[in-house]
Protein backbone atom coordinates (compact mmCIF):
# COMPACT_ATOMS: atom_id res chain seq x y z
CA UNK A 1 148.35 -1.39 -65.75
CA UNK A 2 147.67 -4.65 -67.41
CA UNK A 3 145.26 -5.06 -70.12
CA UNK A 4 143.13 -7.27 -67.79
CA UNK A 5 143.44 -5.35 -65.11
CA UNK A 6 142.17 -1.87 -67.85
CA UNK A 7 139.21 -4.41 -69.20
CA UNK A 8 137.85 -4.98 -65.78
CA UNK A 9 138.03 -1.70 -64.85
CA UNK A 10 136.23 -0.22 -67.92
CA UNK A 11 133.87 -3.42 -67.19
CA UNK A 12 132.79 -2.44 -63.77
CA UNK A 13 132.49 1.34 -64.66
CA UNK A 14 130.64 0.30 -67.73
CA UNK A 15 128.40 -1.70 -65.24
CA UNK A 16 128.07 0.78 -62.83
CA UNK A 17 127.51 3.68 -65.33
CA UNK A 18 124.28 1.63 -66.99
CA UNK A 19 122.87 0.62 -63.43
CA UNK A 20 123.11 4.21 -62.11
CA UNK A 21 121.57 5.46 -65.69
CA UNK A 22 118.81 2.82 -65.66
CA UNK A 23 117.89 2.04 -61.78
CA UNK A 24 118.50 5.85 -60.77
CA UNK A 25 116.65 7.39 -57.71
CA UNK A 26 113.07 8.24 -59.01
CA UNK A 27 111.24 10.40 -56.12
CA UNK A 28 107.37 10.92 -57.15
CA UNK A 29 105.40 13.14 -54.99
CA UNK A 30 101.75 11.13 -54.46
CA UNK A 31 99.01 13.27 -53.14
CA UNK A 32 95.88 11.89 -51.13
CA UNK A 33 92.93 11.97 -54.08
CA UNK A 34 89.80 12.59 -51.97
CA UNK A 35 86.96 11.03 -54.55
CA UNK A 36 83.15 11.81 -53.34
CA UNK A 37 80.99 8.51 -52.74
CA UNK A 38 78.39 8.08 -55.26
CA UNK A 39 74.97 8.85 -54.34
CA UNK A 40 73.00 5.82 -52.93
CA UNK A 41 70.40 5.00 -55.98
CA UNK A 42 66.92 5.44 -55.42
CA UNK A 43 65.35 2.13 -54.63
CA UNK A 44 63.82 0.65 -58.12
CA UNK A 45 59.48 -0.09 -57.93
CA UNK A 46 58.63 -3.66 -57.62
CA UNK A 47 55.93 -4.55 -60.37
CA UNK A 48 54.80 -7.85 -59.88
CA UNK A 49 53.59 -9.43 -63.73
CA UNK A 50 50.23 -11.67 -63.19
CA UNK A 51 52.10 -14.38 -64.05
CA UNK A 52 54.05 -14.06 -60.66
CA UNK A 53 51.27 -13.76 -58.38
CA UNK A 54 50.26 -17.50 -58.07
CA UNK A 55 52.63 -20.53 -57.30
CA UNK A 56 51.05 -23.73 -58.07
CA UNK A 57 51.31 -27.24 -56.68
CA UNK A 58 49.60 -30.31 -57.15
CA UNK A 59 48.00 -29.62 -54.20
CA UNK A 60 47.34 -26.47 -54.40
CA UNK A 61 48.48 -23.03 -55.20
CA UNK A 62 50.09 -19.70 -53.15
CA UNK A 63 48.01 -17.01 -54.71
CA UNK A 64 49.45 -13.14 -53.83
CA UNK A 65 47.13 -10.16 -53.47
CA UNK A 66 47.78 -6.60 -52.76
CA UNK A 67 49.20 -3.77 -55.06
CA UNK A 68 52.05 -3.64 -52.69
CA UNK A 69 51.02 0.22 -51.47
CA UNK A 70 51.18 0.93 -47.76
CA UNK A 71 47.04 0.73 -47.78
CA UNK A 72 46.70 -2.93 -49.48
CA UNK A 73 50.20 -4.76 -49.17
CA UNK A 74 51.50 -8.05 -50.35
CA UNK A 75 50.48 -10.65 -48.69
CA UNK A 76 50.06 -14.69 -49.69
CA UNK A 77 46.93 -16.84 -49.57
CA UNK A 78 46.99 -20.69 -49.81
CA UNK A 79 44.30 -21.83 -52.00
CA UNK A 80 43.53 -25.84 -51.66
CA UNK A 81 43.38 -27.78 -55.37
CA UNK A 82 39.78 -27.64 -56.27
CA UNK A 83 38.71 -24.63 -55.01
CA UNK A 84 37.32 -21.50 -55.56
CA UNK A 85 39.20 -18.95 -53.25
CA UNK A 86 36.85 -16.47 -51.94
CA UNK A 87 37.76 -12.46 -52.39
CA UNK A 88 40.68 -11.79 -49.88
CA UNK A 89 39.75 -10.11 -46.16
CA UNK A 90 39.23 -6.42 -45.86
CA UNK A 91 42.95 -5.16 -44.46
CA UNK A 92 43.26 -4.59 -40.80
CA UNK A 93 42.85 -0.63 -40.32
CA UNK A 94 46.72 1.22 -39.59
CA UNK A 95 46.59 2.92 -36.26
CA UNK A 96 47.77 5.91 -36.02
């Protein structure tokens, strides 16, 4: 054998040698992780700040009334500039 001929072959067995030692054949057994949905959070209470319960315009303002419970809910008034709005209906009665 020539030395060329012995370099290239220690080459490509060099070369093969590192590829086999650093590509190898990695097998990894993956299992299904079954992860439980969260519980759905508990709707948050809506507290509406004084503040927030009148819009006002130049020609007027949206004024809200109600506490927002199930026997007064929210509902909005318009009240004309220059006004005085008079105390807000008595509520429909729920039927039953």
């Amino acid at each position: 054998m020539t030395d060329k001929t012995r370099r290239l072959t220690l080459f490509v067995g060099t070369a093969a040698l590192v590829a086999m030692s650093t590509g190898g054949c990695i097998y990894r057994s993956e299992t299904e992780k079954v992860v439980p949905a969260p519980a759905p959070a508990t709707p948050a209470a809506v507290i509406i700040q004084p503040s927030e319960r009148v819009v006002s315009y130049p020609e007027g303002r949206w004024q809200l009334y109600g506490d927002g419970s199930v026997t007064s809910p929210h509902y909005w008034a318009w009240v004309p500039a220059g006004s005085i709005p008079p105390p807000p209906p008595p509520l429909p009665r729920a039927q039953r």
